[in-house]
C-alpha atoms as a PDB file:
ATOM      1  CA  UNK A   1     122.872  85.889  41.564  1.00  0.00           C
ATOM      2  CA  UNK A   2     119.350  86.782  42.492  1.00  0.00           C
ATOM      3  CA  UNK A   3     118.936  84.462  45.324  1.00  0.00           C
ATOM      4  CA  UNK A   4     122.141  85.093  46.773  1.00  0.00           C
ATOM      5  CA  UNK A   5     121.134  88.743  47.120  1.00  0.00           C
ATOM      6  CA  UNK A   6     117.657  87.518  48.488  1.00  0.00           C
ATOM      7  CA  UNK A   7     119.696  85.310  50.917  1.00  0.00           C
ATOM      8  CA  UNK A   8     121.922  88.019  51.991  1.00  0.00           C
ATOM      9  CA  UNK A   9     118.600  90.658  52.328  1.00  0.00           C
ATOM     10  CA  UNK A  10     117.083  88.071  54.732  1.00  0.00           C
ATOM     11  CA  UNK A  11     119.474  87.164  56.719  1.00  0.00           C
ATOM     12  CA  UNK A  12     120.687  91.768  57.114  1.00  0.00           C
ATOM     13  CA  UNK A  13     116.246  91.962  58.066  1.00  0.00           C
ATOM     14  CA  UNK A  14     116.877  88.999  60.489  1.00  0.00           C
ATOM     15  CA  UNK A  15     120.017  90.788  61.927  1.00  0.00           C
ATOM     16  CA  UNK A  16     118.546  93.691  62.068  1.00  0.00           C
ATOM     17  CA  UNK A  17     115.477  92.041  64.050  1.00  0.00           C
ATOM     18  CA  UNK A  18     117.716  90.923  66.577  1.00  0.00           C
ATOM     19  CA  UNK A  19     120.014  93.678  67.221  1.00  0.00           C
ATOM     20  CA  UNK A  20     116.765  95.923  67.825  1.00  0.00           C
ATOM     21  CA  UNK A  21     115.005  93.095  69.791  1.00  0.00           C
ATOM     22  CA  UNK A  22     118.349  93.161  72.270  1.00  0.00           C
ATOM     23  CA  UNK A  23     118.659  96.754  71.852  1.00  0.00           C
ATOM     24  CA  UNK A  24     115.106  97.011  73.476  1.00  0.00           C
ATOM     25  CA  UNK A  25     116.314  94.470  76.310  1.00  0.00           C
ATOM     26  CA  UNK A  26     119.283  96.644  77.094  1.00  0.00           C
ATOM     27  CA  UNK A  27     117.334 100.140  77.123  1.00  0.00           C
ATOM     28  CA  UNK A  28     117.580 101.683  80.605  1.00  0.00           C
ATOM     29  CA  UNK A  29     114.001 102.370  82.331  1.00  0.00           C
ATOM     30  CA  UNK A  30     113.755 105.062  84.629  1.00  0.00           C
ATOM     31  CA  UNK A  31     111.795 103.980  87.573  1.00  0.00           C
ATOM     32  CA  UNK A  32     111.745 104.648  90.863  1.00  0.00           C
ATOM     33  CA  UNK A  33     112.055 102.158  93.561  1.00  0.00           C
ATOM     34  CA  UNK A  34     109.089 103.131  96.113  1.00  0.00           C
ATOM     35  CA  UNK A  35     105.923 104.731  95.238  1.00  0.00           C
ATOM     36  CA  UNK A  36     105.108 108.027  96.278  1.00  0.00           C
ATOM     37  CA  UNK A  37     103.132 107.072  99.314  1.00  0.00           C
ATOM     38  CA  UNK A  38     106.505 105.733 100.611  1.00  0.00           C
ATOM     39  CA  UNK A  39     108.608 108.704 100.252  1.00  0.00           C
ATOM     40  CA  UNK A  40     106.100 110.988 102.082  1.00  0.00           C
ATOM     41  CA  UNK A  41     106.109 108.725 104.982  1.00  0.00           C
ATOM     42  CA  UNK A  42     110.146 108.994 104.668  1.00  0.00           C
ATOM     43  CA  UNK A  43     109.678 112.698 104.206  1.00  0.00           C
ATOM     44  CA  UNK A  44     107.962 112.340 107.410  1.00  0.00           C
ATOM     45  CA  UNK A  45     110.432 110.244 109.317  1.00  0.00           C
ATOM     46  CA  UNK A  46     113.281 112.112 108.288  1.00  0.00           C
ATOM     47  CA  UNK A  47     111.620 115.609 109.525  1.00  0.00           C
ATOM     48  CA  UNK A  48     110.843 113.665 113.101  1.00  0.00           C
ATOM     49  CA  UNK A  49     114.691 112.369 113.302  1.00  0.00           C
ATOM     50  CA  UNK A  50     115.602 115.755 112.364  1.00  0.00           C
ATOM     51  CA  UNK A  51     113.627 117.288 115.097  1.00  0.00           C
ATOM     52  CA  UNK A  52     114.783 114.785 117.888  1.00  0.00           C
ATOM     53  CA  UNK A  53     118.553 115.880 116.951  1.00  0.00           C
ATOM     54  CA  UNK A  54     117.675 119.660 117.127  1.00  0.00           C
ATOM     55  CA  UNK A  55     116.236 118.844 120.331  1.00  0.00           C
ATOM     56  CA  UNK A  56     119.341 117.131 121.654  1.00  0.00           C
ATOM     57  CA  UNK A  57     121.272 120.002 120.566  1.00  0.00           C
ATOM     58  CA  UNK A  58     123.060 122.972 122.769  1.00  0.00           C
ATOM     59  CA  UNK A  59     122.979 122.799 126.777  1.00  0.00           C
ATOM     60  CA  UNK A  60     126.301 123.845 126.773  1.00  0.00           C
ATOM     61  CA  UNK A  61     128.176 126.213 129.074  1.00  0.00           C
ATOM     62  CA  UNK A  62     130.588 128.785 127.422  1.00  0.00           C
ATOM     63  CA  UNK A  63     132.857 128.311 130.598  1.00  0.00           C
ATOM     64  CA  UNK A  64     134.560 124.645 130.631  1.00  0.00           C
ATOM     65  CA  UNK A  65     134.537 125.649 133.858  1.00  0.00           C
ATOM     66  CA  UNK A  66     131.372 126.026 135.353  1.00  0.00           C
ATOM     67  CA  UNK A  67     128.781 122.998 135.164  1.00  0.00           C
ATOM     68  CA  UNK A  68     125.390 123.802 133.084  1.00  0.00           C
ATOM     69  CA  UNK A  69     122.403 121.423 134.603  1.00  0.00           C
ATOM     70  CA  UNK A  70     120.580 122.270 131.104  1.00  0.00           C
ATOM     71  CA  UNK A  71     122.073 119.460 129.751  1.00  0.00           C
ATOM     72  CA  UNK A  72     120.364 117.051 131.750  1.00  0.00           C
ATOM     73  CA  UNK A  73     116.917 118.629 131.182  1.00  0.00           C
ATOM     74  CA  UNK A  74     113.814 116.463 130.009  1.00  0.00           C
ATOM     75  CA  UNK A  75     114.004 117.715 127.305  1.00  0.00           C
ATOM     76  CA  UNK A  76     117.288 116.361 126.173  1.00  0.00           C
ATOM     77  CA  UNK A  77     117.377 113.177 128.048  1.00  0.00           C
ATOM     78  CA  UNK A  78     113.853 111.972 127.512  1.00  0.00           C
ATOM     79  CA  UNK A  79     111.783 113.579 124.478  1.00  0.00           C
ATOM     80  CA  UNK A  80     115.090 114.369 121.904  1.00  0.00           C
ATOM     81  CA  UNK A  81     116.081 110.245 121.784  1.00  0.00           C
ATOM     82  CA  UNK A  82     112.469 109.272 121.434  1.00  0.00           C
ATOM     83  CA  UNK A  83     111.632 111.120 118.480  1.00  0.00           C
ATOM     84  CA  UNK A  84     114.343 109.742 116.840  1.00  0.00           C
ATOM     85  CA  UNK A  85     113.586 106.289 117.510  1.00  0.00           C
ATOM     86  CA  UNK A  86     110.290 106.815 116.921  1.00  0.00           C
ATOM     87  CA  UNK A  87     111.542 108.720 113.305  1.00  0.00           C
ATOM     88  CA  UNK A  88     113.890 105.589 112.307  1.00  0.00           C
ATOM     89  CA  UNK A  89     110.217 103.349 113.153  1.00  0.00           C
ATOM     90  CA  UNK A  90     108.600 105.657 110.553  1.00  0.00           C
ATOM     91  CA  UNK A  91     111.649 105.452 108.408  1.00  0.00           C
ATOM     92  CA  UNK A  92     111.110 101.449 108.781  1.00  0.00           C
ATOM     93  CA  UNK A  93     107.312 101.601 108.338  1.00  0.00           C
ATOM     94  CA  UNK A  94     107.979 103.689 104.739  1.00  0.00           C
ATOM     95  CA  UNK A  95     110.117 101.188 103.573  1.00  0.00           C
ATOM     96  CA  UNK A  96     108.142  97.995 104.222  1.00  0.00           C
ATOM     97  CA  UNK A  97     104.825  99.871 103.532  1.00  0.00           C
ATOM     98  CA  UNK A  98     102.837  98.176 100.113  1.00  0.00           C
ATOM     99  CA  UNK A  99     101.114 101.412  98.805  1.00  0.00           C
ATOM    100  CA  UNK A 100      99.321  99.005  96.402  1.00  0.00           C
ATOM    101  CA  UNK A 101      97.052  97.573  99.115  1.00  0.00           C
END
């Protein structure tokens, strides 16, 4: 009767073992995919491609009728599109950037 109870103590301990060693396995880690070097420069693409679109914004007339030149300004035409492009090349430079190195 006393080995059977030894047998059955063993083999709960060796149950136990394994549930905790999968139950480690299966525990959720909280980490974050870049490193914080790579979010700043993301930070800092964003706030470019954020500035281009301001930039493209208004030039307008409040009259449908009468024709506003502002929206053909430099401004709009030329600097506005290539801060965003040049934002989604920082946006592509934060991504691929090692911050290990």
């Amino acid at each position: 009767m006393k080995q059977g109870k030894i047998k059955a103590t063993q083999q709960n301990a060796s149950n136990i073992e394994a549930q905790s060693a999968v139950e480690e396995n299966i525990k959720p880690r909280f980490e974050f995919i870049f490193k914080k070097k790579n979010y700043m420069w993301m930070i800092i693409g964003l706030i470019v491609i954020v500035t281009g679109f301001a930039l493209m914004a208004g030039g307008g007339s409040d009259n449908p009728e009468v024709f506003n030149e502002a929206i053909f300004s430099w401004r709009r035409i030329r600097l506005a599109p290539t801060l965003v492009l040049i934002g989604f090349g920082i946006e592509m430079y934060a991504i691929l950037l090692n911050p290990d190195k």
